[in-house]
PDB file of N, CA and C in Angstrom:
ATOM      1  N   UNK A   1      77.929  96.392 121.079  1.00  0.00           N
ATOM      2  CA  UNK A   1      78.668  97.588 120.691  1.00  0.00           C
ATOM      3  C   UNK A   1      79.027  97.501 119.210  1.00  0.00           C
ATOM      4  N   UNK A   2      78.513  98.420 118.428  1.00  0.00           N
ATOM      5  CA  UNK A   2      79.004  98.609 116.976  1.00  0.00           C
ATOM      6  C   UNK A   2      79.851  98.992 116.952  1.00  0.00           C
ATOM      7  N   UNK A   3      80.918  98.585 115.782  1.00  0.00           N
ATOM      8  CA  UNK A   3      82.541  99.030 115.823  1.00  0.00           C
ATOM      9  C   UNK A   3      82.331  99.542 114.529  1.00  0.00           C
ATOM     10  N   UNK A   4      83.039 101.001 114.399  1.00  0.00           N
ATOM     11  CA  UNK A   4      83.537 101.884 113.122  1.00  0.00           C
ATOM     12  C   UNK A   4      84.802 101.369 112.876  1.00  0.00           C
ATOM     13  N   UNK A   5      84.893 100.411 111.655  1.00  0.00           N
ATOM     14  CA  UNK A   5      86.168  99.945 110.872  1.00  0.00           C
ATOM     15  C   UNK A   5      86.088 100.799 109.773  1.00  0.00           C
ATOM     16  N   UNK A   6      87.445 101.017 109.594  1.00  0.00           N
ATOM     17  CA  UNK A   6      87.904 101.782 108.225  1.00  0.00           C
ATOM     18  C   UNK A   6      88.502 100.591 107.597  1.00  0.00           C
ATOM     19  N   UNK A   7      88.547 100.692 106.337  1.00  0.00           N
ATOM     20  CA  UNK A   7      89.467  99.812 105.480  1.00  0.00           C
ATOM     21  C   UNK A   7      90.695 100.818 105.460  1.00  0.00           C
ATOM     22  N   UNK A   8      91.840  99.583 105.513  1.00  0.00           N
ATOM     23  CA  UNK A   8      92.974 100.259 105.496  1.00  0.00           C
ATOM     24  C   UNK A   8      94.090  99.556 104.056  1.00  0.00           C
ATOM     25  N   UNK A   9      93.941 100.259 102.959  1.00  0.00           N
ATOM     26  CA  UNK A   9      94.981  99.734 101.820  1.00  0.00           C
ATOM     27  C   UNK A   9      96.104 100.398 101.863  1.00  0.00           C
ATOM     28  N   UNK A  10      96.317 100.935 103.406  1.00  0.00           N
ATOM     29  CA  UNK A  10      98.242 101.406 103.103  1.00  0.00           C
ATOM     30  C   UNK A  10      98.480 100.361 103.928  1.00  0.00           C
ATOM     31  N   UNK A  11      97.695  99.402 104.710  1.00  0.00           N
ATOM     32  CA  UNK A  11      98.231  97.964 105.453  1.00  0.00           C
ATOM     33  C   UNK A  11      98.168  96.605 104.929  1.00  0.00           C
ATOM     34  N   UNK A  12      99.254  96.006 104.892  1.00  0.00           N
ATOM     35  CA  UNK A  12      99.141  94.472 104.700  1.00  0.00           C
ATOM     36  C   UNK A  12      99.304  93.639 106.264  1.00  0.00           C
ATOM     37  N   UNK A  13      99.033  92.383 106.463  1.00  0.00           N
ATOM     38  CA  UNK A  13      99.203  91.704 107.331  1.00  0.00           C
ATOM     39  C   UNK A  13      99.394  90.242 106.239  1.00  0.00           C
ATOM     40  N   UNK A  14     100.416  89.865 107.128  1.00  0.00           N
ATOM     41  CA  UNK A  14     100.395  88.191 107.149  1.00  0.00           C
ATOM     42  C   UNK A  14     100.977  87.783 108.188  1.00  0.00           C
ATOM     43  N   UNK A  15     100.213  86.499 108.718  1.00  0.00           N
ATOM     44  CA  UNK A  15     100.603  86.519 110.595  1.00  0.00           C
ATOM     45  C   UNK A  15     100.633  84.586 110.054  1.00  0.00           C
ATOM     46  N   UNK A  16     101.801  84.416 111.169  1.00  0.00           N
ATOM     47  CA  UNK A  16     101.639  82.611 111.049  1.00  0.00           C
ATOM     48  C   UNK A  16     101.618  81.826 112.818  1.00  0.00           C
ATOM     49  N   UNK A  17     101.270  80.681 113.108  1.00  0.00           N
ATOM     50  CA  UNK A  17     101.349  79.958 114.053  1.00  0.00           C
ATOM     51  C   UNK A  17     102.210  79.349 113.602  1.00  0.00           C
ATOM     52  N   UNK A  18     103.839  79.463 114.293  1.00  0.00           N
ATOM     53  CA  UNK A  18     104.629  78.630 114.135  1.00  0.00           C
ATOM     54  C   UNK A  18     105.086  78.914 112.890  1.00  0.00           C
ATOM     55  N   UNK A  19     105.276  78.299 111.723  1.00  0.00           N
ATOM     56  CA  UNK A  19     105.712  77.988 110.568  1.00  0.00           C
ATOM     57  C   UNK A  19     104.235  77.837 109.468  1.00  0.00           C
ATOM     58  N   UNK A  20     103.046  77.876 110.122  1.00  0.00           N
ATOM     59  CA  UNK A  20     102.199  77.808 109.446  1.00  0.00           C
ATOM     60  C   UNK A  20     101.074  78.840 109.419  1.00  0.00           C
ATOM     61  N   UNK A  21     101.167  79.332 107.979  1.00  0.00           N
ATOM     62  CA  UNK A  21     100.035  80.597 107.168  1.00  0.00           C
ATOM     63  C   UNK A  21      98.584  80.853 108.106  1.00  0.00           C
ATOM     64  N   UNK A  22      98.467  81.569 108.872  1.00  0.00           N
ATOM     65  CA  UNK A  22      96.979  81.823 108.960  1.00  0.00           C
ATOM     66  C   UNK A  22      96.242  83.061 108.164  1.00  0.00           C
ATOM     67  N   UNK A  23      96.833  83.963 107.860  1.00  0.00           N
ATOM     68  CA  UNK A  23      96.787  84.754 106.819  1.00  0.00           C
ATOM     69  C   UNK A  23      97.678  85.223 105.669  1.00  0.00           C
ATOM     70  N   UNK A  24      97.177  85.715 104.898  1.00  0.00           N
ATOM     71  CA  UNK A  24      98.173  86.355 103.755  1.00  0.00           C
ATOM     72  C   UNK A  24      97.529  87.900 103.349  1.00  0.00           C
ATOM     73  N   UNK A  25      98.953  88.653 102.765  1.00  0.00           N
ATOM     74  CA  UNK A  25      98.815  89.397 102.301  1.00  0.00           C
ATOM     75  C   UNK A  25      97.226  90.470 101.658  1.00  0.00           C
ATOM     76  N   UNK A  26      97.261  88.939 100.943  1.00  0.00           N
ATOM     77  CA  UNK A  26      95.800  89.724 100.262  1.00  0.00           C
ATOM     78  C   UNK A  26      94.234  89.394 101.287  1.00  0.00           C
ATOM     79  N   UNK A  27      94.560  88.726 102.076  1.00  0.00           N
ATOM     80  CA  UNK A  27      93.145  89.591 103.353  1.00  0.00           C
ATOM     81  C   UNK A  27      93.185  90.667 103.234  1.00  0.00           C
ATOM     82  N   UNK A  28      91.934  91.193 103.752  1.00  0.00           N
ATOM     83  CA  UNK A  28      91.680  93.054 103.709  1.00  0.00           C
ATOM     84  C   UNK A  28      91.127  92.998 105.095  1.00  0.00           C
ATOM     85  N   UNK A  29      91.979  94.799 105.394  1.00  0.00           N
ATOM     86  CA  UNK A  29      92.692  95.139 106.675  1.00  0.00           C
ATOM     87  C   UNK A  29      91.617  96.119 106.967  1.00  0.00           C
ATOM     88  N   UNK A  30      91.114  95.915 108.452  1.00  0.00           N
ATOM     89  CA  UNK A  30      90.175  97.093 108.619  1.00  0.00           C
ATOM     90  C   UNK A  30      90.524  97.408 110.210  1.00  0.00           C
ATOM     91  N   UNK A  31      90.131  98.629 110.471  1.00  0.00           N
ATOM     92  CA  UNK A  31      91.178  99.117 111.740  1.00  0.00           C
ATOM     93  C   UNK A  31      90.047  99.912 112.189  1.00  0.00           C
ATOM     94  N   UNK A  32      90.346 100.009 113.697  1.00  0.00           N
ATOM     95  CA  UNK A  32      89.573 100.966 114.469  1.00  0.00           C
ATOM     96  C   UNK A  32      90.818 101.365 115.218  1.00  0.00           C
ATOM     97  N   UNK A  33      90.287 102.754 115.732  1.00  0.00           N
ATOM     98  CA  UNK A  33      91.794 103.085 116.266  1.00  0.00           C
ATOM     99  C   UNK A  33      90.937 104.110 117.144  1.00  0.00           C
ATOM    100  N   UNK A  34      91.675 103.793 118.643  1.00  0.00           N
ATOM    101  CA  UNK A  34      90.872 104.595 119.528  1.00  0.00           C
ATOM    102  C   UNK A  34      92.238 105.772 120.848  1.00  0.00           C
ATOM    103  N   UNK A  35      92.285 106.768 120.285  1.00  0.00           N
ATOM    104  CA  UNK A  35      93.490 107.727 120.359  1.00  0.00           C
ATOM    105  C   UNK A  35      93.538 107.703 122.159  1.00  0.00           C
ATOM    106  N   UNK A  36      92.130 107.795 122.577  1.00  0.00           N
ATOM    107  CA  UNK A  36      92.562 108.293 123.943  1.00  0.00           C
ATOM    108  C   UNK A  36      92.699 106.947 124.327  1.00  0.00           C
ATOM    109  N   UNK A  37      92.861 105.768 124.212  1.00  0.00           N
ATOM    110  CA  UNK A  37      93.250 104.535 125.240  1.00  0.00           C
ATOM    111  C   UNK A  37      94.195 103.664 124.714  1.00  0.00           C
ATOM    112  N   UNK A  38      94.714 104.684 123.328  1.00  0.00           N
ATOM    113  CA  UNK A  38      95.624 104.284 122.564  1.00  0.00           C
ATOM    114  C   UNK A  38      95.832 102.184 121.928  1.00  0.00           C
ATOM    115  N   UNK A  39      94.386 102.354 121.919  1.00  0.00           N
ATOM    116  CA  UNK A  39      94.185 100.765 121.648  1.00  0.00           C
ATOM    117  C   UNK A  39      93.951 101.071 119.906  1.00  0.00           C
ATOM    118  N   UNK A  40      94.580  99.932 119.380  1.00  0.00           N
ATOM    119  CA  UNK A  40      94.044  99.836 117.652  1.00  0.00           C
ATOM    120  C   UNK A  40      93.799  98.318 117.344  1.00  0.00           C
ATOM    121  N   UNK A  41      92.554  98.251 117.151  1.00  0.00           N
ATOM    122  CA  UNK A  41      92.217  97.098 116.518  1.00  0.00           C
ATOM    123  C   UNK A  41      91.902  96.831 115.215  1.00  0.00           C
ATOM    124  N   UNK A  42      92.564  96.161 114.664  1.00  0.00           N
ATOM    125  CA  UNK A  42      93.020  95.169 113.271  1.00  0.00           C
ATOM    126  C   UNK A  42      92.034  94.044 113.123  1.00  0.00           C
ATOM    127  N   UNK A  43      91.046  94.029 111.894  1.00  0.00           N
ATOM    128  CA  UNK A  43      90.544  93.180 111.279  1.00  0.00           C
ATOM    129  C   UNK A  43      90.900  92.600 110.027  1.00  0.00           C
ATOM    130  N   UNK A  44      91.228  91.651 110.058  1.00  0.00           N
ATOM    131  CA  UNK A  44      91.739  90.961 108.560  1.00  0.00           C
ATOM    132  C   UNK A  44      90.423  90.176 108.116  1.00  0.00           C
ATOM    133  N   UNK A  45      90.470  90.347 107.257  1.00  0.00           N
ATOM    134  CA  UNK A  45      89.246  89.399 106.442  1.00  0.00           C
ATOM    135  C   UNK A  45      89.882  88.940 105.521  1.00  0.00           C
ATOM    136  N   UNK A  46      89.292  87.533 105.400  1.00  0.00           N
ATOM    137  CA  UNK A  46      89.332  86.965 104.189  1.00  0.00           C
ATOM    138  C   UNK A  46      88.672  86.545 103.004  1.00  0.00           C
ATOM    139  N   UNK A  47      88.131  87.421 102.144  1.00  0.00           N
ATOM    140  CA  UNK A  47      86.889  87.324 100.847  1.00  0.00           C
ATOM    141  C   UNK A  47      86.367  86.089 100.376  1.00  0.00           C
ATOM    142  N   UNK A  48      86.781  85.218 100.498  1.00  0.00           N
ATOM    143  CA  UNK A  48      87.063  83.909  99.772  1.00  0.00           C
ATOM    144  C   UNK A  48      86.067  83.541 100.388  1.00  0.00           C
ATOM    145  N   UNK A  49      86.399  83.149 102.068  1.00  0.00           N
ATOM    146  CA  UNK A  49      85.902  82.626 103.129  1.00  0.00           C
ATOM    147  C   UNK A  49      85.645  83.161 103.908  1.00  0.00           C
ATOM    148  N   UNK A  50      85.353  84.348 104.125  1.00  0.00           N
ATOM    149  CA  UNK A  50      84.771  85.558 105.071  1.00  0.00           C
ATOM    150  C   UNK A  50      85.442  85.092 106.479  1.00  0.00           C
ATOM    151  N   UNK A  51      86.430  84.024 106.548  1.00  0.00           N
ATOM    152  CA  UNK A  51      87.359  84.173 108.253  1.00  0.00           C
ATOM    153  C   UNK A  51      87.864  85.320 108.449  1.00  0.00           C
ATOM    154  N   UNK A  52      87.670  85.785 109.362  1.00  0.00           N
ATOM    155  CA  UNK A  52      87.711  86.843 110.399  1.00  0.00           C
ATOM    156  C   UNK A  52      89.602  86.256 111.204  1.00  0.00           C
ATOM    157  N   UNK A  53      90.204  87.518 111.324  1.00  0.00           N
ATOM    158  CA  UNK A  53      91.471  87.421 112.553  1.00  0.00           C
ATOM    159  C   UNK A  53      91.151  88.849 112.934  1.00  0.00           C
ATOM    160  N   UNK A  54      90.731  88.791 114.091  1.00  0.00           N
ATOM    161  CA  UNK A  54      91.124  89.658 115.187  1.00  0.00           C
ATOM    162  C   UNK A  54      92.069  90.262 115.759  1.00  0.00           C
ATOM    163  N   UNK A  55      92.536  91.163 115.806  1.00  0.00           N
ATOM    164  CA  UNK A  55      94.106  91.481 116.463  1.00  0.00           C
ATOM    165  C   UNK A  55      93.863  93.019 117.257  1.00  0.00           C
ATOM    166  N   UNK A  56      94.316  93.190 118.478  1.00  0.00           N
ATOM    167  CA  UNK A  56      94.212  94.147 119.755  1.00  0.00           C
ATOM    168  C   UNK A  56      95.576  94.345 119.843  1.00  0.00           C
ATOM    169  N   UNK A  57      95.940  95.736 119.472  1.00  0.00           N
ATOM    170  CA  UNK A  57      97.099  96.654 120.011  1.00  0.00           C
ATOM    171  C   UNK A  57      96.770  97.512 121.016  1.00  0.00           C
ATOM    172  N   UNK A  58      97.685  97.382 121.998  1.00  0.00           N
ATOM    173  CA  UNK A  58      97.551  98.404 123.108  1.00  0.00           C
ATOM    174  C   UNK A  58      98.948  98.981 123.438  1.00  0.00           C
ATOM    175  N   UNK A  59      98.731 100.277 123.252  1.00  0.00           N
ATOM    176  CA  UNK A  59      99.812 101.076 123.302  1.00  0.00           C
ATOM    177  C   UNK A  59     100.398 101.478 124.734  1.00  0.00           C
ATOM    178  N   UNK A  60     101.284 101.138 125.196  1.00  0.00           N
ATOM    179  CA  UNK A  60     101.654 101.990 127.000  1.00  0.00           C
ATOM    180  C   UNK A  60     102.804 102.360 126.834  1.00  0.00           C
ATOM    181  N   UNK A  61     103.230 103.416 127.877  1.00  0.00           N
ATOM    182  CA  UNK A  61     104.336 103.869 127.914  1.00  0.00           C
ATOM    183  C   UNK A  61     104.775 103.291 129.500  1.00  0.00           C
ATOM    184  N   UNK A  62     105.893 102.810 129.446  1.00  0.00           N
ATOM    185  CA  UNK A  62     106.379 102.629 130.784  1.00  0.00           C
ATOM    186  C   UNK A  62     107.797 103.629 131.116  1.00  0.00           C
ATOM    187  N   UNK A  63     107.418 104.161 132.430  1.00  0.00           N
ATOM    188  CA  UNK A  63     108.067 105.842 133.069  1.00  0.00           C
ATOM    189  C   UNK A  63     108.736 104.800 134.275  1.00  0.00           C
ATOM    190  N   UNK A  64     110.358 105.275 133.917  1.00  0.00           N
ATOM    191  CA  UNK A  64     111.140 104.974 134.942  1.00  0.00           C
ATOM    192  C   UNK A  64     111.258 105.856 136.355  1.00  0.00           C
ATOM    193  N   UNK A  65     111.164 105.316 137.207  1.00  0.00           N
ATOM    194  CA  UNK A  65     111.628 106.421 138.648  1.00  0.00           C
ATOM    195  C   UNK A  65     112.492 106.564 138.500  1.00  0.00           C
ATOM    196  N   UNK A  66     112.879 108.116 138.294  1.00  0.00           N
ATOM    197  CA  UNK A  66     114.325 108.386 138.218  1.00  0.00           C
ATOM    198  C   UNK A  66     114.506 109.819 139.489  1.00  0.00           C
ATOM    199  N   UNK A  67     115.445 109.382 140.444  1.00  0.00           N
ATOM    200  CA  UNK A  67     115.535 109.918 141.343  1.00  0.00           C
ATOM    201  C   UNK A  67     116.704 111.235 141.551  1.00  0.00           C
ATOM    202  N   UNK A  68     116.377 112.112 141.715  1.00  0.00           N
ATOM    203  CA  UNK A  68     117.388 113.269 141.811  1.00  0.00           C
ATOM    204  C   UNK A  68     117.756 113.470 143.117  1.00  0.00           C
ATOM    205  N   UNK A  69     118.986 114.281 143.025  1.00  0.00           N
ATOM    206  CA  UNK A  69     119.982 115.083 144.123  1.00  0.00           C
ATOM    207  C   UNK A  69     120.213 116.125 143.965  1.00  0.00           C
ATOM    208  N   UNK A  70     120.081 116.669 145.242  1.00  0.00           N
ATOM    209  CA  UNK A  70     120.057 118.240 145.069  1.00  0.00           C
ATOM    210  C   UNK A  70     121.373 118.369 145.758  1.00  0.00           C
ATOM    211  N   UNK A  71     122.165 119.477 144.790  1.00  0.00           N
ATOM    212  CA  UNK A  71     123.871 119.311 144.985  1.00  0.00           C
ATOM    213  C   UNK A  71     124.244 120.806 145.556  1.00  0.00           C
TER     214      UNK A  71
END
């Protein structure tokens, strides 16, 4: 499956394990964003070293049962 990434320069990312850097700022951010399953996926690259971070947002809404009385 081919993925349509946009570059995104209104986004920064910097993400760490723990206390320690796996990315910075200046990686470049590329996004797919898919409205009806409300999933957005985030590619960070890094130029230097072409490492790749992956990142999967999934959007849900959780609907309370809320029960009525008829008075």
């Amino acid at each position: 499956m081919q993925l349509k990434l946009r570059r995104r320069e209104d986004i920064t990312v910097a993400s760490w394990i723990n206390d320690r850097p796996i990315t910075t700022p200046e990686w470049e951010v590329f996004s797919q964003e898919d409205s009806k399953d409300d999933v957005i996926l985030l590619v960070l690259i890094d130029r230097k070293t072409n490492n790749q971070v992956k990142i999967e947002l999934k959007k849900f809404t959780k609907y309370e049962n809320i029960e009525t009385t008829n008075s």
